[in-house]
N, C-alpha and C. Protein backbone atom coordinates (compact mmCIF):
# COMPACT_ATOMS: atom_id res chain seq x y z
N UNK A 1 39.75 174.58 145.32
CA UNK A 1 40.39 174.06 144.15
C UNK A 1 41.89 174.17 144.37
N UNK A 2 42.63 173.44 144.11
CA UNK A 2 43.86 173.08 143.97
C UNK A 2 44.67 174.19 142.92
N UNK A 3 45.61 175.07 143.46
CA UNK A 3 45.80 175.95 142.03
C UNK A 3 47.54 175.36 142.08
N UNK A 4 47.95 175.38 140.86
CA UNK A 4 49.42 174.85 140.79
C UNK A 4 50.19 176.60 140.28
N UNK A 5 51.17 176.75 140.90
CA UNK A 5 51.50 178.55 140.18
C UNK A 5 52.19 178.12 139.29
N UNK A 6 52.38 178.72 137.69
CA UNK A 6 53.47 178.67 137.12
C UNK A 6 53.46 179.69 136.39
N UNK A 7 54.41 179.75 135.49
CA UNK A 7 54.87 180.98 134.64
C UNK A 7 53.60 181.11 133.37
N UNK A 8 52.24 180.60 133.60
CA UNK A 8 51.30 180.37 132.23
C UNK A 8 50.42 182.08 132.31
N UNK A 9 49.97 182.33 131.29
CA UNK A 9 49.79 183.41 131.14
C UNK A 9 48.51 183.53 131.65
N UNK A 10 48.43 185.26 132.24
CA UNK A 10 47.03 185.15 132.50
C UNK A 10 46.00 185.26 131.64
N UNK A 11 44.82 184.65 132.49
CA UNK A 11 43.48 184.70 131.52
C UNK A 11 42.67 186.27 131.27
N UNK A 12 42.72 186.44 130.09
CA UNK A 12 42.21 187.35 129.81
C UNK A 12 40.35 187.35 129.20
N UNK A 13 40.07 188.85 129.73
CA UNK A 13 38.78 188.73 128.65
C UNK A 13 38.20 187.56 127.44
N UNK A 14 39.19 187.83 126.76
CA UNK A 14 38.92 186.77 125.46
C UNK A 14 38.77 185.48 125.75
N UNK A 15 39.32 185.17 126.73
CA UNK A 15 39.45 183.45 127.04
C UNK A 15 38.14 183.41 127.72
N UNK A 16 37.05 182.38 126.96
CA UNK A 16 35.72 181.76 127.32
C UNK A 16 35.70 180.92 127.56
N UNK A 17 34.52 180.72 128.56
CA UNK A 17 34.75 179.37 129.28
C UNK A 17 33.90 177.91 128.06
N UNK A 18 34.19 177.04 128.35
CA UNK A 18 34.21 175.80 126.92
C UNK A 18 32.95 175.47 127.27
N UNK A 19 32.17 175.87 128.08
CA UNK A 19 30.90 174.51 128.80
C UNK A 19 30.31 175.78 128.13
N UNK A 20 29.92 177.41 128.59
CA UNK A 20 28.86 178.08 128.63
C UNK A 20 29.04 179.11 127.65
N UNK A 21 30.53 179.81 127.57
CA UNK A 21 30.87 181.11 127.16
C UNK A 21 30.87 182.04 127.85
N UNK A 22 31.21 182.11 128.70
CA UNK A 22 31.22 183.08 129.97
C UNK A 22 32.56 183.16 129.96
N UNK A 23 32.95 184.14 130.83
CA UNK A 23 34.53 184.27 130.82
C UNK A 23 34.96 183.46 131.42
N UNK A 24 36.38 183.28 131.14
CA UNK A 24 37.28 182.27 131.92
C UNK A 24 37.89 182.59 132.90
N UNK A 25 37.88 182.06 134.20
CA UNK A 25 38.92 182.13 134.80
C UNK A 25 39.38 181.25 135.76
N UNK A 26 39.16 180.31 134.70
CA UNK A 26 40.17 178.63 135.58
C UNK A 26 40.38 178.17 133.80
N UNK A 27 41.75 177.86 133.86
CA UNK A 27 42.31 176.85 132.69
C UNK A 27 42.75 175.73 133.61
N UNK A 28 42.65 174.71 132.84
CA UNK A 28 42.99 173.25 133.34
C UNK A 28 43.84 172.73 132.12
N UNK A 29 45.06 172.24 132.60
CA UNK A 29 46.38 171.60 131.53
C UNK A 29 46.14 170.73 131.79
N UNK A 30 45.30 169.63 130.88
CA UNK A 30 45.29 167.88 131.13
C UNK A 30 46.45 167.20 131.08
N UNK A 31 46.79 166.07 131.69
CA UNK A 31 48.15 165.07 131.42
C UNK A 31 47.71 164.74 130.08
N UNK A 32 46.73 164.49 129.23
CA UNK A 32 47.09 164.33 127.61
C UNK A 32 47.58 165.62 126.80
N UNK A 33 47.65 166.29 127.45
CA UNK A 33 48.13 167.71 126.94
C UNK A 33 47.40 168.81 126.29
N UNK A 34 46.16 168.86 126.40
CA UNK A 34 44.86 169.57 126.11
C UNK A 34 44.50 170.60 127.03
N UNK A 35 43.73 171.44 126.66
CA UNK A 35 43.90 172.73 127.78
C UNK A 35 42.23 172.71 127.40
N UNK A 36 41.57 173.13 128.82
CA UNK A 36 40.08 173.35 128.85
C UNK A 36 40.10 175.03 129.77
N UNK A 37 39.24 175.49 129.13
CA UNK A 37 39.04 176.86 130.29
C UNK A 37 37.35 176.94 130.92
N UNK A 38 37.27 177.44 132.39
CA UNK A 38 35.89 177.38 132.66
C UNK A 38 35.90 178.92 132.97
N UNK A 39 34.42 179.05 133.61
CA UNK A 39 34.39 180.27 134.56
C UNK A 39 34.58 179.65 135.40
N UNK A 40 33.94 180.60 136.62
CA UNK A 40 34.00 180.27 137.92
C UNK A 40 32.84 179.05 138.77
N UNK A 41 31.75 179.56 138.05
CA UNK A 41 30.49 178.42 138.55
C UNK A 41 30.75 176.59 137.89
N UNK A 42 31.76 176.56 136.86
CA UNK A 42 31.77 175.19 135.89
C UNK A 42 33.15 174.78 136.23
N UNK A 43 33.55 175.66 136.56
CA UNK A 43 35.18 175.56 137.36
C UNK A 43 35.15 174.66 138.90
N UNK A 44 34.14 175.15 139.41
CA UNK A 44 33.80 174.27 140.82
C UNK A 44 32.35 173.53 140.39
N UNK A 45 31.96 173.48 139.08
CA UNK A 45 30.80 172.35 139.44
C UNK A 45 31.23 171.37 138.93
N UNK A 46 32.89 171.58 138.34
CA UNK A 46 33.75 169.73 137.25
C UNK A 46 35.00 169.79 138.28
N UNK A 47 34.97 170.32 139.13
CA UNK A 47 36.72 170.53 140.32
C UNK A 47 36.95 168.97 140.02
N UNK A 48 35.86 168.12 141.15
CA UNK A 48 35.99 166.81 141.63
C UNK A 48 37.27 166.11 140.18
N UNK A 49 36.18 166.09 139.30
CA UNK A 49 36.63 165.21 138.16
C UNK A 49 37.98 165.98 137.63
N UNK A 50 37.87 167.17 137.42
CA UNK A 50 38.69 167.50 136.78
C UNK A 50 40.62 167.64 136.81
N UNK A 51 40.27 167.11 138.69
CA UNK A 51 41.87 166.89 139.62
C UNK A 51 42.00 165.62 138.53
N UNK A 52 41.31 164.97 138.57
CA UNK A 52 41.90 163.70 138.22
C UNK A 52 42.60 163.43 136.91
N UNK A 53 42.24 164.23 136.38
CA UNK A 53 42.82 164.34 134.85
C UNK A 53 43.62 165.79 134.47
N UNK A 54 44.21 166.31 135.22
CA UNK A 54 44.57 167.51 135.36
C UNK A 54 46.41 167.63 135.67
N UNK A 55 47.35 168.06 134.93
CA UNK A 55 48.42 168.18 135.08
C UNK A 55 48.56 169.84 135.68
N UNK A 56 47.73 170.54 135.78
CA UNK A 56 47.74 171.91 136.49
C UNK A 56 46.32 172.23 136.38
N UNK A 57 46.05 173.22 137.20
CA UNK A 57 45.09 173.89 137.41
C UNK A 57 45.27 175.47 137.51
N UNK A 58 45.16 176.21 137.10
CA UNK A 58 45.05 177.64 136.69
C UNK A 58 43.61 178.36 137.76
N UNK A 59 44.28 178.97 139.02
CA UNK A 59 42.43 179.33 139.54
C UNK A 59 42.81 180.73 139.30
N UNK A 60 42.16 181.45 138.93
CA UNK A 60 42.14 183.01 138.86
C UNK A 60 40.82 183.57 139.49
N UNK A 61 40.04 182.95 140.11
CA UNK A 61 38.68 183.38 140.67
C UNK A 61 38.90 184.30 141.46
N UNK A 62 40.23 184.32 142.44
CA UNK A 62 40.18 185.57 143.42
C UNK A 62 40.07 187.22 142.66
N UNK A 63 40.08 187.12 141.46
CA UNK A 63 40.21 188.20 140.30
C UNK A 63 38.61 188.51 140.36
N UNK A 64 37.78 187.82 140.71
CA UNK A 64 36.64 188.49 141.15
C UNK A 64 35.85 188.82 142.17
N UNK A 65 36.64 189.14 143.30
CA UNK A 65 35.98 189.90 144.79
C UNK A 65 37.21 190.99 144.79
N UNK A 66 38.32 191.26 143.79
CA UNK A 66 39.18 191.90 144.38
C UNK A 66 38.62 193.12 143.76
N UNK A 67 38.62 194.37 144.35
CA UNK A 67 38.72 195.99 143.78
C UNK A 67 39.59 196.36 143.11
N UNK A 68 39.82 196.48 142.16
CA UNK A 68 40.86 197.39 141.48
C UNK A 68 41.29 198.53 141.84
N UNK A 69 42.61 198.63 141.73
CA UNK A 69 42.81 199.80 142.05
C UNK A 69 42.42 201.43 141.58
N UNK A 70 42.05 200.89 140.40
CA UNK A 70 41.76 202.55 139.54
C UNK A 70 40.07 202.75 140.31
N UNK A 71 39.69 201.83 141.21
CA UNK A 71 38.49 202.35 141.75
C UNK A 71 38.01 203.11 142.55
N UNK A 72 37.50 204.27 142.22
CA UNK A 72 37.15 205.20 143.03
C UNK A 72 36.42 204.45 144.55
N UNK A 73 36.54 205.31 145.55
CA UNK A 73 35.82 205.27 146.90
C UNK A 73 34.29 205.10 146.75
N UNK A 74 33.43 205.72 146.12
CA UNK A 74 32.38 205.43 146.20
C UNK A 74 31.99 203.64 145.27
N UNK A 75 33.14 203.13 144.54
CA UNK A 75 32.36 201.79 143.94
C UNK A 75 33.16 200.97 144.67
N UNK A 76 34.01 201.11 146.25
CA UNK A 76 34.25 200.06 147.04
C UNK A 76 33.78 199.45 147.88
C-alpha cells in the first residue's frame, strides 16, 4: 500500500474500521474530502480501488508485528 506521511494524527483504539468494526489502522483522505478508516485485512482487500480515489493514505499496519517496548522478554 502506498502510505503518504503527513502531520495527521495517529490512529487510535477508538478509531473503527467502517466495513467491520475492528480497529483501524489505515485512514484513507478521499479527493472529495471524506475520510474512511479500515483495519488491516479491508485495508488490503479495497487497496486496488481505493488508490484511485484517495488524496492520502494513512498505513499504520506496521503497528502490528512491532513489540513494544514496555514488553517484557518472555512475550517477545
Amino acid at each position: 500500500m502506498t502510505t503518504v506521511l503527513t502531520p495527521a494524527s495517529p490512529l487510535t483504539a477508538a478509531d473503527r474500521c467502517d466495513r467491520c468494526g475492528a480497529q483501524a489502522y489505515v485512514r484513507v483522505v478521499l479527493l472529495s474530502g471524506g475520510e474512511l478508516l479500515f483495519c488491516a485485512h479491508h485495508g488490503r482487500k479495497f487497496e486496488p480501488e481505493l488508490k484511485k480515489i484517495a488524496a492520502e493514505i494513512q498505513d499504520e499496519t506496521e503497528r502490528l508485528t512491532t513489540v513494544p517496548a514496555s514488553a517484557g522478554e518472555e512475550e517477545r
